[in-house]
PDB file of N, CA and C in Angstrom:
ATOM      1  N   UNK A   1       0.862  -1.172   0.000  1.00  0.00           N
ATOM      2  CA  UNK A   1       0.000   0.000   0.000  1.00  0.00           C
ATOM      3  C   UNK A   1       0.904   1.228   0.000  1.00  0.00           C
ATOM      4  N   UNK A   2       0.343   2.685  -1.105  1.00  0.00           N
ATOM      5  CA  UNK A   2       1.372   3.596  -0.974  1.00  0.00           C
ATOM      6  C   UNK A   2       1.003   4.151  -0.037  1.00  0.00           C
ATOM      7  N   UNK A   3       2.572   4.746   0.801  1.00  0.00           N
ATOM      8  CA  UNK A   3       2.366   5.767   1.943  1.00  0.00           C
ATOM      9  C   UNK A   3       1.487   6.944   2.121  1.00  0.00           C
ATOM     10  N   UNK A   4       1.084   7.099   0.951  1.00  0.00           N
ATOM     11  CA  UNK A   4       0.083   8.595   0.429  1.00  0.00           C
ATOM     12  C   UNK A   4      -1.201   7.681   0.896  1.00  0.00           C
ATOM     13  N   UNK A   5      -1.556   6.547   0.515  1.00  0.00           N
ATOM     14  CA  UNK A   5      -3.097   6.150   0.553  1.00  0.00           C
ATOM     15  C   UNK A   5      -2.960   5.490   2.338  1.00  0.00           C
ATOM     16  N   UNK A   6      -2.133   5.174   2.750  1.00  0.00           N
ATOM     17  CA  UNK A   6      -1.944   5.021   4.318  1.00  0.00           C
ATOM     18  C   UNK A   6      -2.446   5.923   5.226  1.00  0.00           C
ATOM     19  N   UNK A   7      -1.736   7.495   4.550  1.00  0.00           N
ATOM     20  CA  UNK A   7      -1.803   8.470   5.510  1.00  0.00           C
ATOM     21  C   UNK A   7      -3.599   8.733   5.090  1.00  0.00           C
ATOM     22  N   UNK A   8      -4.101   8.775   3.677  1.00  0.00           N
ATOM     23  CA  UNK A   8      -5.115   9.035   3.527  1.00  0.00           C
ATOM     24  C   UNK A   8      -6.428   8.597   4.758  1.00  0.00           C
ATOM     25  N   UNK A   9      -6.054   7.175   4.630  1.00  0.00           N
ATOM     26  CA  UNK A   9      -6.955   5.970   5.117  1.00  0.00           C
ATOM     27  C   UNK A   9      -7.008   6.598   6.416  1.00  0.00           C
ATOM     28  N   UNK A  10      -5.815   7.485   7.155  1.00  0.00           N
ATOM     29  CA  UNK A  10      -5.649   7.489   8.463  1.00  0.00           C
ATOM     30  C   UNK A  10      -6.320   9.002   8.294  1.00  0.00           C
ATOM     31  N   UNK A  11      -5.918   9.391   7.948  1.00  0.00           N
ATOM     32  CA  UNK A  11      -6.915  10.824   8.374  1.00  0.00           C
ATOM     33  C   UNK A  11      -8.570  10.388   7.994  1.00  0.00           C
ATOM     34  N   UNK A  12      -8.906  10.111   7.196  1.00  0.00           N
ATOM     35  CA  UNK A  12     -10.417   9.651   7.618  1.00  0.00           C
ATOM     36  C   UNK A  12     -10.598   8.774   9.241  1.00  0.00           C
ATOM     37  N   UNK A  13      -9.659   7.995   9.379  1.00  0.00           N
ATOM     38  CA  UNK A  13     -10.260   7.192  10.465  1.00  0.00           C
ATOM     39  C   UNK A  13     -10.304   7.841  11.734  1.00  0.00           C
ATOM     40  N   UNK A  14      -9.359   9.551  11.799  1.00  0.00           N
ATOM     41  CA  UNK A  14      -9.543  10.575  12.313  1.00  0.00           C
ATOM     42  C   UNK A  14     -10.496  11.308  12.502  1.00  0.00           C
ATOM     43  N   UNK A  15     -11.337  11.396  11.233  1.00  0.00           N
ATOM     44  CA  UNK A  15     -12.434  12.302  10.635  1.00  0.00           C
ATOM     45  C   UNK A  15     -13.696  11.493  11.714  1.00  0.00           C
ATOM     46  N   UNK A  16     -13.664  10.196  11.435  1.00  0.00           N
ATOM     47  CA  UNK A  16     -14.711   9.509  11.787  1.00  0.00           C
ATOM     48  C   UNK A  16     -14.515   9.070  13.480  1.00  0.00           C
ATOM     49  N   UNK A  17     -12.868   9.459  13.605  1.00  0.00           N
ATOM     50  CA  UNK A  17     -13.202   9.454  15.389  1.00  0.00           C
ATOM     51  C   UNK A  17     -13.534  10.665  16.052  1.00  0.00           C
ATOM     52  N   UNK A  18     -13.569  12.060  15.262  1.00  0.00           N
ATOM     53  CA  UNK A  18     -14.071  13.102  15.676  1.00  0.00           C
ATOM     54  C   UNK A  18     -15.318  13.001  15.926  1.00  0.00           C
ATOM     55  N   UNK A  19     -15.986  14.416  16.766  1.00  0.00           N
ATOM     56  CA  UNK A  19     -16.822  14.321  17.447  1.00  0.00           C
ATOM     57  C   UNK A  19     -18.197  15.164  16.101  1.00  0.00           C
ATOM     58  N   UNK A  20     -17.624  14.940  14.772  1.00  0.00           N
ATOM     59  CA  UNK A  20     -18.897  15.206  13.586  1.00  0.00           C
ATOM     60  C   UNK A  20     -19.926  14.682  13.899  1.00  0.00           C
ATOM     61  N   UNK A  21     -20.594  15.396  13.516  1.00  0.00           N
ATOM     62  CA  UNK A  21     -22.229  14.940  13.784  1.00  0.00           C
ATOM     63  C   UNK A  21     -22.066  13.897  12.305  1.00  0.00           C
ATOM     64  N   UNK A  22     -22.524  13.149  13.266  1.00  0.00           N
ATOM     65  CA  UNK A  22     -22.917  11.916  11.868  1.00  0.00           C
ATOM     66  C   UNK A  22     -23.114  10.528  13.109  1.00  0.00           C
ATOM     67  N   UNK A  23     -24.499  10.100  11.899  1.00  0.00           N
ATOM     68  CA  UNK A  23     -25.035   8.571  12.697  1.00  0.00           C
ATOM     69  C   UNK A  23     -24.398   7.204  13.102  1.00  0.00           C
ATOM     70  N   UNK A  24     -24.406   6.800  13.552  1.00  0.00           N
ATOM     71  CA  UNK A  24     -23.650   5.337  13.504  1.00  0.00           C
ATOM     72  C   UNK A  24     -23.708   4.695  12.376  1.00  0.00           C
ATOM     73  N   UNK A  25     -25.216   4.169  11.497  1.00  0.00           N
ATOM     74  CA  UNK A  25     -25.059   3.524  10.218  1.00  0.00           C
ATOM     75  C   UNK A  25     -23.508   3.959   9.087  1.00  0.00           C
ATOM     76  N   UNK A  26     -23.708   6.075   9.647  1.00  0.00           N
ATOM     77  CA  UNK A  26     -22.766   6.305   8.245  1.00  0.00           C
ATOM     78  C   UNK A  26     -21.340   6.394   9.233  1.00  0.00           C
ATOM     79  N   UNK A  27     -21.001   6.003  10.306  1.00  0.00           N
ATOM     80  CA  UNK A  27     -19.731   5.359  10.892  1.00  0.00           C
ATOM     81  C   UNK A  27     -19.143   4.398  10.346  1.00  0.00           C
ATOM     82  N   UNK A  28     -20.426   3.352  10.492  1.00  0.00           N
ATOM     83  CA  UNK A  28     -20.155   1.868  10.564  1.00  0.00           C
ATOM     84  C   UNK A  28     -20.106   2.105   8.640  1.00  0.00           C
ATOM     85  N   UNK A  29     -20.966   2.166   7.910  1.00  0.00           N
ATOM     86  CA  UNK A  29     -20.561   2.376   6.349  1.00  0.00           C
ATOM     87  C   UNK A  29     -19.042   2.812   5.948  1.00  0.00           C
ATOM     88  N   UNK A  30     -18.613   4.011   6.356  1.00  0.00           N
ATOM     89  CA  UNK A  30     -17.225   4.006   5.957  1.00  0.00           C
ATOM     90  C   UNK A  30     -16.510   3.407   6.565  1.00  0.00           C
ATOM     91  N   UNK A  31     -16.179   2.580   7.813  1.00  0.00           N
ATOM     92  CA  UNK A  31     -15.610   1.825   8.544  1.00  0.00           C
ATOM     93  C   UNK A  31     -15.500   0.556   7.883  1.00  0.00           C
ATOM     94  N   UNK A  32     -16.885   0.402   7.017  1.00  0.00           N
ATOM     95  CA  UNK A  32     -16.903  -0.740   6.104  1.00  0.00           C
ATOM     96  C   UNK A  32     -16.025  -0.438   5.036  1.00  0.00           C
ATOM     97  N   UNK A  33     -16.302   0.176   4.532  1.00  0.00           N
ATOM     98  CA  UNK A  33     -15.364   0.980   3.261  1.00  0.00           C
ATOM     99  C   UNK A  33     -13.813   0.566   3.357  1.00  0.00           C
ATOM    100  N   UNK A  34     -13.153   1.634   4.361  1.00  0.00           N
ATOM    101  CA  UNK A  34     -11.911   1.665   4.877  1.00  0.00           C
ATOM    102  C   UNK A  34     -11.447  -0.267   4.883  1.00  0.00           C
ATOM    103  N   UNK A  35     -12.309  -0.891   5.935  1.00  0.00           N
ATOM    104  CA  UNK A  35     -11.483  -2.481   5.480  1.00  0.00           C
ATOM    105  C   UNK A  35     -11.424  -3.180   4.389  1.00  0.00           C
ATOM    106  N   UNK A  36     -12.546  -2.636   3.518  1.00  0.00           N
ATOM    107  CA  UNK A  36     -12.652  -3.157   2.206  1.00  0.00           C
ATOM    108  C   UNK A  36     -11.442  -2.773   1.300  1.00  0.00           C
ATOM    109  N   UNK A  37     -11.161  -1.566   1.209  1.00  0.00           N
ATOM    110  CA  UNK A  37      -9.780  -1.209   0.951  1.00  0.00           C
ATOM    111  C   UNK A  37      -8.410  -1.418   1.269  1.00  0.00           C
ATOM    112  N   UNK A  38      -8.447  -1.560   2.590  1.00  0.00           N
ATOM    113  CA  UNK A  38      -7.306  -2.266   3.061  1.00  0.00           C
ATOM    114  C   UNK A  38      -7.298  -3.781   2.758  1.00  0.00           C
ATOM    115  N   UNK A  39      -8.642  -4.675   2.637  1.00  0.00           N
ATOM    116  CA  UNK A  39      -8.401  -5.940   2.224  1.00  0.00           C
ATOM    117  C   UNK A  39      -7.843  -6.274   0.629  1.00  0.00           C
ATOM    118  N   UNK A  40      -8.646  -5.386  -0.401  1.00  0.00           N
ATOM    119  CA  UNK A  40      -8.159  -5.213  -1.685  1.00  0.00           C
ATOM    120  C   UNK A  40      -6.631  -4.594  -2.121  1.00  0.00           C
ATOM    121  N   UNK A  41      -6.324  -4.043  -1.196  1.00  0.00           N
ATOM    122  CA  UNK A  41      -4.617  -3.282  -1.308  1.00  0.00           C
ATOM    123  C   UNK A  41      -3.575  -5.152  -0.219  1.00  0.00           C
ATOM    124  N   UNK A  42      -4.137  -5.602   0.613  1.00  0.00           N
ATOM    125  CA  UNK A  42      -3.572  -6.888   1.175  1.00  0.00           C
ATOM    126  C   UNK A  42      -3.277  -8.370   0.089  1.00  0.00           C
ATOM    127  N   UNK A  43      -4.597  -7.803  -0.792  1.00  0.00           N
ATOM    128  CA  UNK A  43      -4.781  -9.489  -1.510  1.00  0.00           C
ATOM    129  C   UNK A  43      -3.977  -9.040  -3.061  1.00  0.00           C
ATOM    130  N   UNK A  44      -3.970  -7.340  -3.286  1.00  0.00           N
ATOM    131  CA  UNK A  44      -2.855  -6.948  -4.612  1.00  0.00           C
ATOM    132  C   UNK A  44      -1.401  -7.299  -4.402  1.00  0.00           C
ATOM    133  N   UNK A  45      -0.992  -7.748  -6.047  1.00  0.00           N
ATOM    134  CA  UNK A  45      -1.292  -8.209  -6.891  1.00  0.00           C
ATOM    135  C   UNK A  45      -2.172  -9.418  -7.062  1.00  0.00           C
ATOM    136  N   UNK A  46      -2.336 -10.330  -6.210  1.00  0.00           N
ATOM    137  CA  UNK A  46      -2.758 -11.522  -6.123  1.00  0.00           C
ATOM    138  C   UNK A  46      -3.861 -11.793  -7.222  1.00  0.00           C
ATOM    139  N   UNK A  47      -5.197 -10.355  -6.571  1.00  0.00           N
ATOM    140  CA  UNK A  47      -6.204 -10.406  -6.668  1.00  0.00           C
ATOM    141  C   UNK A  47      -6.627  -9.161  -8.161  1.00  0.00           C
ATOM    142  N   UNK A  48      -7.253  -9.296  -8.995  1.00  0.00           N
ATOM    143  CA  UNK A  48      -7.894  -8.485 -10.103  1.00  0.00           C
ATOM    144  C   UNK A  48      -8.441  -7.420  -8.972  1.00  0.00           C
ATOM    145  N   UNK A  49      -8.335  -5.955  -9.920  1.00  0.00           N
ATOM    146  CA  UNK A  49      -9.017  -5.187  -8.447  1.00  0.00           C
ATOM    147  C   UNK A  49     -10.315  -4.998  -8.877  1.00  0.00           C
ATOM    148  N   UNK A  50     -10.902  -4.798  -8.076  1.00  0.00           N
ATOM    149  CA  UNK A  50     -12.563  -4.787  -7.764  1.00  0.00           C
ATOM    150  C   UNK A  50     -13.162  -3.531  -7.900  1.00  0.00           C
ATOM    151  N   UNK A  51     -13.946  -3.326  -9.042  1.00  0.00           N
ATOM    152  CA  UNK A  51     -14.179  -2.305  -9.374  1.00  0.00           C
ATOM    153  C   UNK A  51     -15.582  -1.387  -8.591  1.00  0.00           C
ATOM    154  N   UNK A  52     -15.868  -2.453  -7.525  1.00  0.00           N
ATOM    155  CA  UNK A  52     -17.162  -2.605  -6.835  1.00  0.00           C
ATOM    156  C   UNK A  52     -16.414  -0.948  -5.873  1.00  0.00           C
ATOM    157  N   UNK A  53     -15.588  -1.605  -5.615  1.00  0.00           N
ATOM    158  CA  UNK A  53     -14.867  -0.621  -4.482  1.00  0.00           C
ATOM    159  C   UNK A  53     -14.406   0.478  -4.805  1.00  0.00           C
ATOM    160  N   UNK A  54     -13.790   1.055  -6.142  1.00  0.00           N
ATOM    161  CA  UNK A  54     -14.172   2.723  -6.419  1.00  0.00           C
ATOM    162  C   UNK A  54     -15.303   2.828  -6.392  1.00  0.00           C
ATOM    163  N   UNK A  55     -16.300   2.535  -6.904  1.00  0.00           N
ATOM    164  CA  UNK A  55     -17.460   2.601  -7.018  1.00  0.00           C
ATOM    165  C   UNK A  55     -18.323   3.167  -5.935  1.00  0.00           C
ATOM    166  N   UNK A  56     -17.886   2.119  -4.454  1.00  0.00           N
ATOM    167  CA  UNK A  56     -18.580   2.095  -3.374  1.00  0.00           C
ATOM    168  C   UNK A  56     -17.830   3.653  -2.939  1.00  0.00           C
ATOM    169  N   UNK A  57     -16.512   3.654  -3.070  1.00  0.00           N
ATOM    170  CA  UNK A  57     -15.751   5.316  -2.443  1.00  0.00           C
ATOM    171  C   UNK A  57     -16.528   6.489  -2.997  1.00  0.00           C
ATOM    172  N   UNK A  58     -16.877   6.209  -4.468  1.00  0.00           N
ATOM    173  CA  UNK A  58     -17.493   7.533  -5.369  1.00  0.00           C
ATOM    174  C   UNK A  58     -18.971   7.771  -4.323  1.00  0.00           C
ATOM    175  N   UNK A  59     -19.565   6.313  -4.100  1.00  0.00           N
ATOM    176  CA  UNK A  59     -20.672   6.568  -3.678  1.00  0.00           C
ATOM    177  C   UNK A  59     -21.005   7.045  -2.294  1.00  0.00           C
ATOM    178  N   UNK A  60     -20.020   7.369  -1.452  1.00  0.00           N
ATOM    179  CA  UNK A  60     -19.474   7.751  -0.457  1.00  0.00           C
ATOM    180  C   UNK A  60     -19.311   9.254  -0.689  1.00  0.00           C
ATOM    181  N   UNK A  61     -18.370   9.802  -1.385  1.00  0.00           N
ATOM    182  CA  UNK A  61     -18.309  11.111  -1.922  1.00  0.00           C
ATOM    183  C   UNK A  61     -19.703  11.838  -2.193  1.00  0.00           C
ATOM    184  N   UNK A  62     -20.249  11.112  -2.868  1.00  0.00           N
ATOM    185  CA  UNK A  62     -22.053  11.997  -3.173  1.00  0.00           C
ATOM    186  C   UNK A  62     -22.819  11.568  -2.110  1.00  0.00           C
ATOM    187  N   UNK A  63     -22.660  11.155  -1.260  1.00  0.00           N
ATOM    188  CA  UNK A  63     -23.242  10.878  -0.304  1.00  0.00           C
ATOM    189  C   UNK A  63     -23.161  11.765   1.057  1.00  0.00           C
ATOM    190  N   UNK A  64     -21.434  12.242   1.301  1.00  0.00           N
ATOM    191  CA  UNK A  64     -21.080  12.476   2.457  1.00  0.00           C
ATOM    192  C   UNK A  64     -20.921  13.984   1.854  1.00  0.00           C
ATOM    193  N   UNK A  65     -21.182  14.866   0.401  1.00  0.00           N
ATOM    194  CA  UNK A  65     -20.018  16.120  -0.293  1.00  0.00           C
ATOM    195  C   UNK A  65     -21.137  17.400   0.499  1.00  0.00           C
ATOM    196  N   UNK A  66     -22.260  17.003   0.850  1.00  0.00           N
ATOM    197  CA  UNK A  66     -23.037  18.646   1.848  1.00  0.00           C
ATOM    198  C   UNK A  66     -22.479  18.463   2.767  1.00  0.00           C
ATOM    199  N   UNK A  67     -23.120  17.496   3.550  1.00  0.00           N
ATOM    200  CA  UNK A  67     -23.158  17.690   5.182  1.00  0.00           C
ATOM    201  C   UNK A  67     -21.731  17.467   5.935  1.00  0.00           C
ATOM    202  N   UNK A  68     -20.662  16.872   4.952  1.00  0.00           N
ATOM    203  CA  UNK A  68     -19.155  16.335   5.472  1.00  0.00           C
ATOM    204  C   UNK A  68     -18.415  16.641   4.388  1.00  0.00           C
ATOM    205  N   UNK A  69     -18.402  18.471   4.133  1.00  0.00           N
ATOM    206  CA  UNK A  69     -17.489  18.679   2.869  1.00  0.00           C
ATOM    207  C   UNK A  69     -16.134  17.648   3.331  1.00  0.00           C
ATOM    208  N   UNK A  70     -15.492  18.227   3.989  1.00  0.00           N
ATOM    209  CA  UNK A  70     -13.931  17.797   4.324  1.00  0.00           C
ATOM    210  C   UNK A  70     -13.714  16.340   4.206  1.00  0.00           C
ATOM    211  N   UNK A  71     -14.761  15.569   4.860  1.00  0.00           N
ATOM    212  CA  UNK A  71     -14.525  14.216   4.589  1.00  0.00           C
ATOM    213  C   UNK A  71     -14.773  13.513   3.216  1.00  0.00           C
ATOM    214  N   UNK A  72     -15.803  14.317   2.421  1.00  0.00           N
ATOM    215  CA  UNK A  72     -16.124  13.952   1.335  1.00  0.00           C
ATOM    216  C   UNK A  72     -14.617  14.369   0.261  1.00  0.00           C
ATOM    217  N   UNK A  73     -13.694  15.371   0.791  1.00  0.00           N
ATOM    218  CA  UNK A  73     -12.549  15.544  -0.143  1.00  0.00           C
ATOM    219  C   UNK A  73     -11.837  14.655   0.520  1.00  0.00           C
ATOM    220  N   UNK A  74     -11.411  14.100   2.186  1.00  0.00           N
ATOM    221  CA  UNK A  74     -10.608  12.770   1.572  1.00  0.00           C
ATOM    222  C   UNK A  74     -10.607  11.818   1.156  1.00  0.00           C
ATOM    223  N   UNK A  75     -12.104  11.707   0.725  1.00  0.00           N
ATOM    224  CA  UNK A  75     -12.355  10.477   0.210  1.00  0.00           C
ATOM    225  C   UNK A  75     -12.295  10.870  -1.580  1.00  0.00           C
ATOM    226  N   UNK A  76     -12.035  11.538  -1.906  1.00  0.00           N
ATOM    227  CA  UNK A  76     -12.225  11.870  -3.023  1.00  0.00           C
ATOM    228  C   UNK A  76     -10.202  11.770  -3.549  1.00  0.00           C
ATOM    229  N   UNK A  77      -9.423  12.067  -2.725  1.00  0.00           N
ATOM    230  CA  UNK A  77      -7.937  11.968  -2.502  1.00  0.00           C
ATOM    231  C   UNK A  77      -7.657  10.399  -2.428  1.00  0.00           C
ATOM    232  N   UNK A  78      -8.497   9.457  -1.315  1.00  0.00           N
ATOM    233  CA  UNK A  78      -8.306   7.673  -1.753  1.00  0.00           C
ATOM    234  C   UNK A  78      -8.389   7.467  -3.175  1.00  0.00           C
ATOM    235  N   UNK A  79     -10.083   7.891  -4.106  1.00  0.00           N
ATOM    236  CA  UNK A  79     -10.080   7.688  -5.218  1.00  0.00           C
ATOM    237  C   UNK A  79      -9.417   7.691  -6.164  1.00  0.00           C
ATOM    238  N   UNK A  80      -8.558   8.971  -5.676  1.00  0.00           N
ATOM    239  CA  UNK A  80      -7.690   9.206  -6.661  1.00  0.00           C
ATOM    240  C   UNK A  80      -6.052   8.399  -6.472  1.00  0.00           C
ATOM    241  N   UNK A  81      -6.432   8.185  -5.491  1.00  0.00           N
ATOM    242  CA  UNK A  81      -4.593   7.268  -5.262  1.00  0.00           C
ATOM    243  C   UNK A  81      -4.803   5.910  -5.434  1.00  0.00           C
ATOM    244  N   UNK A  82      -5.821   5.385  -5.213  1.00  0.00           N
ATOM    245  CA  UNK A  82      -6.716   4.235  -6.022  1.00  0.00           C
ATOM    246  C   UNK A  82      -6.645   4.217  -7.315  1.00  0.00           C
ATOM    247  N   UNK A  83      -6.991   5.438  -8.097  1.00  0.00           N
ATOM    248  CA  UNK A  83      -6.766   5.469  -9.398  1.00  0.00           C
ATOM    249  C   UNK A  83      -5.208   5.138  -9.849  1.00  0.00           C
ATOM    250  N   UNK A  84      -4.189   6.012  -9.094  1.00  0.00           N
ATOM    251  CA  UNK A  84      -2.990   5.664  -9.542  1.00  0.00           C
ATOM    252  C   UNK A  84      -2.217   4.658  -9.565  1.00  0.00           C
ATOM    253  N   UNK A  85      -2.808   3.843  -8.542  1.00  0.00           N
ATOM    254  CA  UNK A  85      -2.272   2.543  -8.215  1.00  0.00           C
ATOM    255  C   UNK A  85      -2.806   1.378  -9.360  1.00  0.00           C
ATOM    256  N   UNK A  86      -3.560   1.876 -10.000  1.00  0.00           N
ATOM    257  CA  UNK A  86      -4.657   0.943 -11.455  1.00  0.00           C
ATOM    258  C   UNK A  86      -5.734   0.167 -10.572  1.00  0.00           C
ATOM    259  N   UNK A  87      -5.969   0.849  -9.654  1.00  0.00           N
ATOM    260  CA  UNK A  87      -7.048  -0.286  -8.939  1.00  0.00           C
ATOM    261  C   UNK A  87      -8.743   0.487  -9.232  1.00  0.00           C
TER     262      UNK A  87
END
């Protein structure tokens, strides 16, 4: 995993231990997210990457871009280091 998408992963898991107003479902959703990514960056090269999982980040971004500008741009910074990596 690159050091850029490490630090990424870690400032969200920051974002989401702050005290933002936001529900548990959309905790536990990007919490889902975040291992899904770390499992797909564990099983590369091994594994074809899964296109389910930009997918699920984009859908995260339009989801979280009113009410959680800031979080919705680091998630928009994974996508893109996701992108560079060809995943």
């Amino acid at each position: 995993m690159s050091e850029r998408l490490q630090q990424q992963l870690q400032e969200l898991r920051e974002q989401l231990a702050s005290d933002a107003p936001m529900d548990e479902h959309e905790r536990a959703e990007l919490n889902t997210l975040i291992q899904d990514i770390e499992l797909q960056l564990a099983a590369e090269p091994a594994t074809p990457p899964d296109d389910s999982l930009v997918d699920g980040v984009n859908l995260a971004v339009e989801r979280f871009e009113i009410k959680h500008p800031t979080l919705a741009g680091t998630l928009r910074n994974i996508v893109q280091s996701l992108a560079n990596m060809g995943i």
